[in-house]
N, C-alpha and C. Protein backbone atom coordinates (compact mmCIF):
# COMPACT_ATOMS: atom_id res chain seq x y z
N UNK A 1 78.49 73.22 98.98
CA UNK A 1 77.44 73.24 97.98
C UNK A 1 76.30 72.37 98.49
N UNK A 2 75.08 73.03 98.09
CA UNK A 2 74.04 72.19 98.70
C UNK A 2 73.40 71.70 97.79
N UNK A 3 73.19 70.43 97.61
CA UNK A 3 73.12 69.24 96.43
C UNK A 3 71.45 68.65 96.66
N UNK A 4 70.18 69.04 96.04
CA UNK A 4 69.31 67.69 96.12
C UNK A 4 69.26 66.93 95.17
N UNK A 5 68.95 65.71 95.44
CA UNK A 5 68.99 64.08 94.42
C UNK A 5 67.79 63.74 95.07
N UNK A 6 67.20 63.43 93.77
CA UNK A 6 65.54 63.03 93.80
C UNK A 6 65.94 61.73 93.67
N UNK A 7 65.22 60.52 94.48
CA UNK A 7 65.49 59.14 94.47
C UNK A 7 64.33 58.74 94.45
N UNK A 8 64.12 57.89 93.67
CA UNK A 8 62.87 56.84 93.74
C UNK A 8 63.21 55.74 93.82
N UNK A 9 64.11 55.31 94.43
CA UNK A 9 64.25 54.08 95.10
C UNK A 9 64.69 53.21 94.26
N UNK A 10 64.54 53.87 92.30
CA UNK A 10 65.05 52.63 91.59
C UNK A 10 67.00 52.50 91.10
N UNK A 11 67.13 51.92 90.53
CA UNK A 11 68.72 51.40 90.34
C UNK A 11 69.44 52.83 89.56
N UNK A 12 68.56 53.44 88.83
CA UNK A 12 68.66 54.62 88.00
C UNK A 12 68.80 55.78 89.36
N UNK A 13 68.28 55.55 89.82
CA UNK A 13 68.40 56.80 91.10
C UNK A 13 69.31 56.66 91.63
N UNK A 14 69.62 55.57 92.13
CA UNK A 14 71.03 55.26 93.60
C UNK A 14 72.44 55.36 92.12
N UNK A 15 72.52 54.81 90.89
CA UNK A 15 73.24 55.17 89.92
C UNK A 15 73.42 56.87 89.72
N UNK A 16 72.40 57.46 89.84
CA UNK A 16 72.76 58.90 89.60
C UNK A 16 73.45 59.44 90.95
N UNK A 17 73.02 59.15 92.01
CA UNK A 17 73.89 59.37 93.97
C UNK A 17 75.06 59.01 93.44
N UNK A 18 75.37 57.50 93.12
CA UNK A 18 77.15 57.24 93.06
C UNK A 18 77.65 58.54 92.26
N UNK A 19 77.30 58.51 91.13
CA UNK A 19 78.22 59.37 90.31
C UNK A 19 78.23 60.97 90.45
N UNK A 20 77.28 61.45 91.11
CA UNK A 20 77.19 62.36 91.70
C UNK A 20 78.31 62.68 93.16
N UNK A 21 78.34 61.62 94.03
CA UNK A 21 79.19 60.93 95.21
C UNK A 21 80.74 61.22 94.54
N UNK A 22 80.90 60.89 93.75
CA UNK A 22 82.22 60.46 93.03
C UNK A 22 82.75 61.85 92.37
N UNK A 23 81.56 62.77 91.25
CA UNK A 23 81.71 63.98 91.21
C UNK A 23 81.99 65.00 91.79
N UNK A 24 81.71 64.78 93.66
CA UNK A 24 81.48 66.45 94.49
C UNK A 24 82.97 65.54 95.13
N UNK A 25 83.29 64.45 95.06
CA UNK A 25 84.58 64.18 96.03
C UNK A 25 85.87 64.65 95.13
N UNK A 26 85.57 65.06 94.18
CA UNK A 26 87.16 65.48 93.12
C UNK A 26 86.50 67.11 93.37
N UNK A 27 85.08 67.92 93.09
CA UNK A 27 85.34 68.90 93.83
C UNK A 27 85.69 69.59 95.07
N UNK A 28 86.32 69.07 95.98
CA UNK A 28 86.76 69.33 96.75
C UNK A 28 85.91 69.98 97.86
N UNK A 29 85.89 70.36 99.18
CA UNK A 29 84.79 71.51 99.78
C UNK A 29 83.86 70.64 100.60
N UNK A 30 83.21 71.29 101.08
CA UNK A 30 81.97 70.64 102.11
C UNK A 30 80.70 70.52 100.83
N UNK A 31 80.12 69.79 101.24
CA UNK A 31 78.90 69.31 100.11
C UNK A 31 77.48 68.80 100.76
N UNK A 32 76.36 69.26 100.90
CA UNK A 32 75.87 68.67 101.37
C UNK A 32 74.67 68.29 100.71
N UNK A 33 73.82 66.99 100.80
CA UNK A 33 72.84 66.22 99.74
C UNK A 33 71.51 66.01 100.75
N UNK A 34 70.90 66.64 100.38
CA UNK A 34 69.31 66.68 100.28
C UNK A 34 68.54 65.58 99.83
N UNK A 35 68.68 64.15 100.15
CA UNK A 35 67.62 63.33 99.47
C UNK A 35 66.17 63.95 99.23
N UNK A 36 65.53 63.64 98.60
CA UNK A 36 64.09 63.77 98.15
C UNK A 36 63.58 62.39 97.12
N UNK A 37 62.02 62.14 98.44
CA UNK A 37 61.12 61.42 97.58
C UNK A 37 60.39 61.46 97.27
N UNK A 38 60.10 61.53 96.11
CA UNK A 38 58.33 61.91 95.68
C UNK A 38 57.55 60.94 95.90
N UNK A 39 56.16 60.79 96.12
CA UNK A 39 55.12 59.68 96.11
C UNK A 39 53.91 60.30 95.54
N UNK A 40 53.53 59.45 94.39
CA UNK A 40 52.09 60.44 93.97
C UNK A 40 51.51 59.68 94.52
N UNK A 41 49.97 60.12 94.85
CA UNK A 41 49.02 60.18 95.72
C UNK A 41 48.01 58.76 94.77
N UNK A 42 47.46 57.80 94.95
CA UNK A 42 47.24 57.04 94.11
C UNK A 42 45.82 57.08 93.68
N UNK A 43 44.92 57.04 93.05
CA UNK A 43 43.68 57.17 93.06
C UNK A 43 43.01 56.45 92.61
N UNK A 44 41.99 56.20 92.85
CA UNK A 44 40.60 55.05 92.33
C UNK A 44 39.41 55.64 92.55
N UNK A 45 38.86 54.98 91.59
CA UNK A 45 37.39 55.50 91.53
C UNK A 45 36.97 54.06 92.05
N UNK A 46 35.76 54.49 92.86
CA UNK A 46 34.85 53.37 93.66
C UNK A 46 33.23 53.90 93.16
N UNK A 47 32.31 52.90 93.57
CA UNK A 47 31.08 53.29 93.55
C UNK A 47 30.68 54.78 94.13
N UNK A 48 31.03 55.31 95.30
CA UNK A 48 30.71 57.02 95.42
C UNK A 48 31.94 58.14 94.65
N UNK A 49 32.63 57.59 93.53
CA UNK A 49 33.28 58.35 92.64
C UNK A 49 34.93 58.46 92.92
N UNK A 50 35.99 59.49 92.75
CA UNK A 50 36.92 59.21 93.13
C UNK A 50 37.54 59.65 94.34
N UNK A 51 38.21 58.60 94.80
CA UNK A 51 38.69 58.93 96.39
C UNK A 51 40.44 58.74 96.13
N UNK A 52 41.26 58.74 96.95
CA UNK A 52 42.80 58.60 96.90
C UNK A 52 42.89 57.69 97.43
N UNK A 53 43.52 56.70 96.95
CA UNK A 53 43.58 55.15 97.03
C UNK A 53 44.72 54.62 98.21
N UNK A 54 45.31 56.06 98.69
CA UNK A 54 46.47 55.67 99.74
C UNK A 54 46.59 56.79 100.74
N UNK A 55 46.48 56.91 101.86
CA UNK A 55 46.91 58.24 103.07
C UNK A 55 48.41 58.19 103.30
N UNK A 56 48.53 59.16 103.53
CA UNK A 56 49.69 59.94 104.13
C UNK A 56 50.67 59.35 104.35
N UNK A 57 50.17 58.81 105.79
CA UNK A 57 51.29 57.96 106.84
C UNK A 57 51.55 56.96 105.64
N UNK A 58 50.55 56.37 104.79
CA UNK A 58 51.24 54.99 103.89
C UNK A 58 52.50 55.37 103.46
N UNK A 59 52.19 56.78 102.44
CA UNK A 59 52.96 57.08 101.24
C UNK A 59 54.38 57.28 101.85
N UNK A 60 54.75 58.12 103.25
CA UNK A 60 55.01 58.64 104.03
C UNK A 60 56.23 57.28 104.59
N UNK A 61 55.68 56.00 104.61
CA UNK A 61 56.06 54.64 104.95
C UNK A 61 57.11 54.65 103.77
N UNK A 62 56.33 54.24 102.07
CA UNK A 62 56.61 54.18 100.86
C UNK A 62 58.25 54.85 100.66
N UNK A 63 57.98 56.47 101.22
CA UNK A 63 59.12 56.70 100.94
C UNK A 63 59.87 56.73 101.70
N UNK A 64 60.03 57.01 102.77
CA UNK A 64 61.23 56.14 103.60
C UNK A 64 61.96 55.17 102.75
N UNK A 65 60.98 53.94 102.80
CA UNK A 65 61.35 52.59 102.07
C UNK A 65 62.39 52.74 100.89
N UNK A 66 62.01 54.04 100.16
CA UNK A 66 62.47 53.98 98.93
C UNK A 66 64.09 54.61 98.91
N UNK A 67 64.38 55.85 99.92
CA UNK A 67 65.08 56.85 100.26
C UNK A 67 66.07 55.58 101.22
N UNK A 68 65.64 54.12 101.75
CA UNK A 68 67.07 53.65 102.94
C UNK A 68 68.34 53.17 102.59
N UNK A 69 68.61 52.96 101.07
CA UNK A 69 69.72 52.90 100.04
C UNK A 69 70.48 54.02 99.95
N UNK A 70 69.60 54.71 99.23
CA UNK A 70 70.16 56.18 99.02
C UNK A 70 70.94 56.51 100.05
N UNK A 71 70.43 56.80 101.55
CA UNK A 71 70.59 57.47 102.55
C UNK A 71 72.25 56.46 103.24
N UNK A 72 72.13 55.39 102.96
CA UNK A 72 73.12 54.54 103.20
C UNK A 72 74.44 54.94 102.59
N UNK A 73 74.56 55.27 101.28
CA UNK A 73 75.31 55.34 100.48
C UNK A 73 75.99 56.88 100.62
N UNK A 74 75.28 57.82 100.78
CA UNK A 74 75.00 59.31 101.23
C UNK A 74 75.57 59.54 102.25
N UNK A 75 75.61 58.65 103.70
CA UNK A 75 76.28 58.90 104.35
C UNK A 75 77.55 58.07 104.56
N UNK A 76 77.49 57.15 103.80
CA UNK A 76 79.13 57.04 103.91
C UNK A 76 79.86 57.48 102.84
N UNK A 77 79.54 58.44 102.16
CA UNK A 77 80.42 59.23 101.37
C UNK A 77 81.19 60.37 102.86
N UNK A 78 80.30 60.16 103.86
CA UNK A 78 80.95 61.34 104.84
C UNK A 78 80.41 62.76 104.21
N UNK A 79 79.65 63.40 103.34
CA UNK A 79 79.06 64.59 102.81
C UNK A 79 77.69 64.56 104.00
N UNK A 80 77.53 65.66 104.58
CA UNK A 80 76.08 65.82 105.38
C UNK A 80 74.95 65.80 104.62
N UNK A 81 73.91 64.86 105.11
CA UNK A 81 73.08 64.26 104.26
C UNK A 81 72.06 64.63 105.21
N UNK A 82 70.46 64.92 104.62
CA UNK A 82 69.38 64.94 105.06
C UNK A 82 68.36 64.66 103.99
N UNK A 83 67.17 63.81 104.53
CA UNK A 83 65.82 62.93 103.60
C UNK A 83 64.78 63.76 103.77
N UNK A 84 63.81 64.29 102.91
CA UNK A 84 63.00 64.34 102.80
C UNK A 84 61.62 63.63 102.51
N UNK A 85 60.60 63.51 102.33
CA UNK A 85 59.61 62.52 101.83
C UNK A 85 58.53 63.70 101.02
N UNK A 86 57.95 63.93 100.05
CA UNK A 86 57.16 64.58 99.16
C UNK A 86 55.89 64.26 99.01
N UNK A 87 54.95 64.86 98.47
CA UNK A 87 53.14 64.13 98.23
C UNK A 87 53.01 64.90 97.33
N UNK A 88 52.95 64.56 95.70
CA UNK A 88 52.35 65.26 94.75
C UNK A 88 52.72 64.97 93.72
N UNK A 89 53.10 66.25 92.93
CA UNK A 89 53.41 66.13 91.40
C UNK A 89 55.04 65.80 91.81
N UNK A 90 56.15 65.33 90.95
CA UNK A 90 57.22 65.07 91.33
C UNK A 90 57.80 66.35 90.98
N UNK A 91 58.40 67.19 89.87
CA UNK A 91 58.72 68.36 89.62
C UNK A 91 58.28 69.18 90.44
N UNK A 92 56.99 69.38 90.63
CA UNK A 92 56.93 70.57 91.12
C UNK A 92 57.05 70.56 92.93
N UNK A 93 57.61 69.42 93.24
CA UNK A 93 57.79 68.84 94.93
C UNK A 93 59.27 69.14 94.67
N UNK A 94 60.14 68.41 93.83
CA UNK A 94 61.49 68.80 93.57
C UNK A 94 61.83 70.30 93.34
N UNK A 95 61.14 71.34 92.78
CA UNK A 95 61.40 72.49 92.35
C UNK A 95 61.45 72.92 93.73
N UNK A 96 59.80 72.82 94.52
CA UNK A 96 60.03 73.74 95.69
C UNK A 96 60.84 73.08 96.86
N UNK A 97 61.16 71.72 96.81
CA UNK A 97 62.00 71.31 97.97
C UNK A 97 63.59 72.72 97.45
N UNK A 98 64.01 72.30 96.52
CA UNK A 98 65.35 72.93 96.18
C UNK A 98 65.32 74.40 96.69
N UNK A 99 64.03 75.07 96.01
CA UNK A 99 63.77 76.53 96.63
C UNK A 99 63.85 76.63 98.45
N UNK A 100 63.41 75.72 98.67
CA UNK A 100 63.34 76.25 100.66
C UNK A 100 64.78 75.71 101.02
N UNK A 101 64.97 75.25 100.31
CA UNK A 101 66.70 74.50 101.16
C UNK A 101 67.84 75.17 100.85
N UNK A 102 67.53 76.53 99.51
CA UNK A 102 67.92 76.90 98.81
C UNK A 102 69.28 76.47 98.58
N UNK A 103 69.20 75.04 97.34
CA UNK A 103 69.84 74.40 96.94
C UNK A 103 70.82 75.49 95.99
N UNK A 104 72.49 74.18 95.25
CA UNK A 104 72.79 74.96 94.50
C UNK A 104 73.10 74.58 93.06
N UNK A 105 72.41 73.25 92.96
CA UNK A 105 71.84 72.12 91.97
C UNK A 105 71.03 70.80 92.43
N UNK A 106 70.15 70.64 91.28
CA UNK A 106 69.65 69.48 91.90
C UNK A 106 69.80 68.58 91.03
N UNK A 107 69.81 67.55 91.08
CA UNK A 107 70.26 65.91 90.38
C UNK A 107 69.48 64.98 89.88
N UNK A 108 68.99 63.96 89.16
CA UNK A 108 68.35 63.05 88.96
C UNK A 108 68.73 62.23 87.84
N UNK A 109 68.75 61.00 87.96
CA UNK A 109 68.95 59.59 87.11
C UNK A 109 67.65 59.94 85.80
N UNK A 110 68.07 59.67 85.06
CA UNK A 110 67.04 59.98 83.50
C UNK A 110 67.33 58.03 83.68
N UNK A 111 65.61 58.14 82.98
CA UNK A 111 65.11 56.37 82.81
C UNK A 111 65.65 55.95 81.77
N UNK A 112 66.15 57.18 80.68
CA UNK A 112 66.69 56.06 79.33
C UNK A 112 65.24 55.61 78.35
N UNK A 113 64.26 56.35 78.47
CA UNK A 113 63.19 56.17 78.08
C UNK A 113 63.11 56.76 76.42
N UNK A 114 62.55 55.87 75.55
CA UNK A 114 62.16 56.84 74.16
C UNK A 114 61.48 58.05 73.62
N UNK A 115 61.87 58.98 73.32
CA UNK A 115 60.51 59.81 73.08
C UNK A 115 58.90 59.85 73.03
N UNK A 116 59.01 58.39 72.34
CA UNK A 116 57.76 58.42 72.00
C UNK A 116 57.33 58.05 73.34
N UNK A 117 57.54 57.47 74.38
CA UNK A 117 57.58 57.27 75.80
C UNK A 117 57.53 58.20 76.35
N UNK A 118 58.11 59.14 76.61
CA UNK A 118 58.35 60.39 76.99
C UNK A 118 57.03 61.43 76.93
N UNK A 119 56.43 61.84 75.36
CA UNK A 119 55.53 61.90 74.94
C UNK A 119 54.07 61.56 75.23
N UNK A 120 54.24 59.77 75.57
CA UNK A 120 52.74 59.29 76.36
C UNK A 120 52.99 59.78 77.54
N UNK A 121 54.00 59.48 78.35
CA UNK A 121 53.75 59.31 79.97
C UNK A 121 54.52 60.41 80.42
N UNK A 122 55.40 61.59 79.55
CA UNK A 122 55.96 62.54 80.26
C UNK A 122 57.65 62.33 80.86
N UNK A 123 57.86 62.87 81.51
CA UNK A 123 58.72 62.95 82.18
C UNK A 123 59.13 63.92 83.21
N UNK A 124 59.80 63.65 84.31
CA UNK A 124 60.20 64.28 85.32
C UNK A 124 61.49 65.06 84.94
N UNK A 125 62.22 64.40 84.36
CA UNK A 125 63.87 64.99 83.94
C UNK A 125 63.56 66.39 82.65
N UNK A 126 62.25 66.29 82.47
CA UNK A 126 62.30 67.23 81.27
C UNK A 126 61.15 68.31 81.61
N UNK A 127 60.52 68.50 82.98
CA UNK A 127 59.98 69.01 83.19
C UNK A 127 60.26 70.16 84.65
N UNK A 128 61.60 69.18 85.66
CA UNK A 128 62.11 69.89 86.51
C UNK A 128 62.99 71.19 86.42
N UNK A 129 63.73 71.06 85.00
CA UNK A 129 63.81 72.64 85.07
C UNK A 129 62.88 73.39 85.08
N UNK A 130 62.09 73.86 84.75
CA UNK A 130 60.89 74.49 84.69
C UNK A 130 60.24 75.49 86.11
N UNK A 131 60.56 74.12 87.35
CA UNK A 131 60.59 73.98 88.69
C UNK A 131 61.65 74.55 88.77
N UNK A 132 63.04 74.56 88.86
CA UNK A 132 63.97 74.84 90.03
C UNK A 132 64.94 76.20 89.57
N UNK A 133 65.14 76.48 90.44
CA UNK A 133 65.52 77.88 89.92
C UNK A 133 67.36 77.96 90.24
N UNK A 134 67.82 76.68 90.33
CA UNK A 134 69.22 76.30 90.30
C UNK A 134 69.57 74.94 89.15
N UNK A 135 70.96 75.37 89.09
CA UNK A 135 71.09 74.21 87.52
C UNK A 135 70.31 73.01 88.21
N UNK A 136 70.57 72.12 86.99
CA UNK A 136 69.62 70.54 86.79
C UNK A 136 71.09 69.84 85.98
N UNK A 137 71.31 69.10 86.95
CA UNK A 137 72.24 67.70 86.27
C UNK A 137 71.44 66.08 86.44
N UNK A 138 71.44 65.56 84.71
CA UNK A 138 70.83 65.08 84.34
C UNK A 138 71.74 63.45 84.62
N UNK A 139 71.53 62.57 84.76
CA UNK A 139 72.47 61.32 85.12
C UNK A 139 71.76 60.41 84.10
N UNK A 140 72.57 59.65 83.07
CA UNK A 140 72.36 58.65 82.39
C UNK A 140 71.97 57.71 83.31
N UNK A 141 70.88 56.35 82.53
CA UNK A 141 71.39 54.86 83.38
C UNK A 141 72.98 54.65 83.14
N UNK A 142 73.33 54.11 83.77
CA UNK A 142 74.42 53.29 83.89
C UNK A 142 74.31 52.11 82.72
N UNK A 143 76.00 52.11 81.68
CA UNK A 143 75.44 50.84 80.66
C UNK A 143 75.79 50.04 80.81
N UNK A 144 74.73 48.97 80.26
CA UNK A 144 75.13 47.53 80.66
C UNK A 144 76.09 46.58 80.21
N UNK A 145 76.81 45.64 81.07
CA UNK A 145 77.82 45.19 80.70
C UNK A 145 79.45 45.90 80.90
């Protein structure tokens, strides 16, 4: 089965890998995990109007950075693992990564965020189905204590 897990590098992400890790090892079979990182493109407006506040190679740096946990953990589950790095909207980078790799689910840690949160700033976990044209497993945070 070919598995991507969107990581952003936070505790909620490498939490959704373990239990995911822990899930494909009781299914039995070859498995293999697709890291993916998104980086949006950052922007500012300056005196000649707006420009993108970060290039390529940075973001490109960024996610590496964010993906060397993940990728740690990924491969010592022993499952064949490969990283990607993304530039854009996050859904719709996750939708088409899954499409070319032609995944056979893709994964992600949910922030645990409120609606009304959700609402201002959106969300990625509620917008990637939309994107991917294979199931979507959704990963709680991990609770505390």
């Amino acid at each position: 089965m070919k598995i991507v897990v969107a990581i952003d590098g936070s505790n909620t992400s490498l939490h959704a890998l373990d239990a995911l890790i822990a899930m494909a090892e009781g299914w039995g079979g070859n498995h293999e995990l697709a890291l993916v990182n998104v980086q949006q493109p950052i922007v500012h407006a300056d005196a000649f109007g707006i420009t993108a506040g970060m290039d390529g190679p940075l973001l490109m740096q960024l996610g590496d950075r964010d993906l060397e946990e993940a990728l740690k953990r990924a491969e010592a589950s022993g499952f064949a693992t490969t990283k990607r790095v993304e530039v854009g909207p996050a859904a719709h980078c996750i939708g088409d990564y899954a499409t070319e790799v032609n995944a056979d689910m893709v994964v992600l840690g949910t922030k645990g965020r409120s609606n009304l949160a959700n609402v201002l700033v959106g969300s990625v976990a509620h917008r990637i189905p939309q994107h991917c044209h294979c199931p979507v497993l959704l990963i709680p945070p991990a609770k505390e204590g």
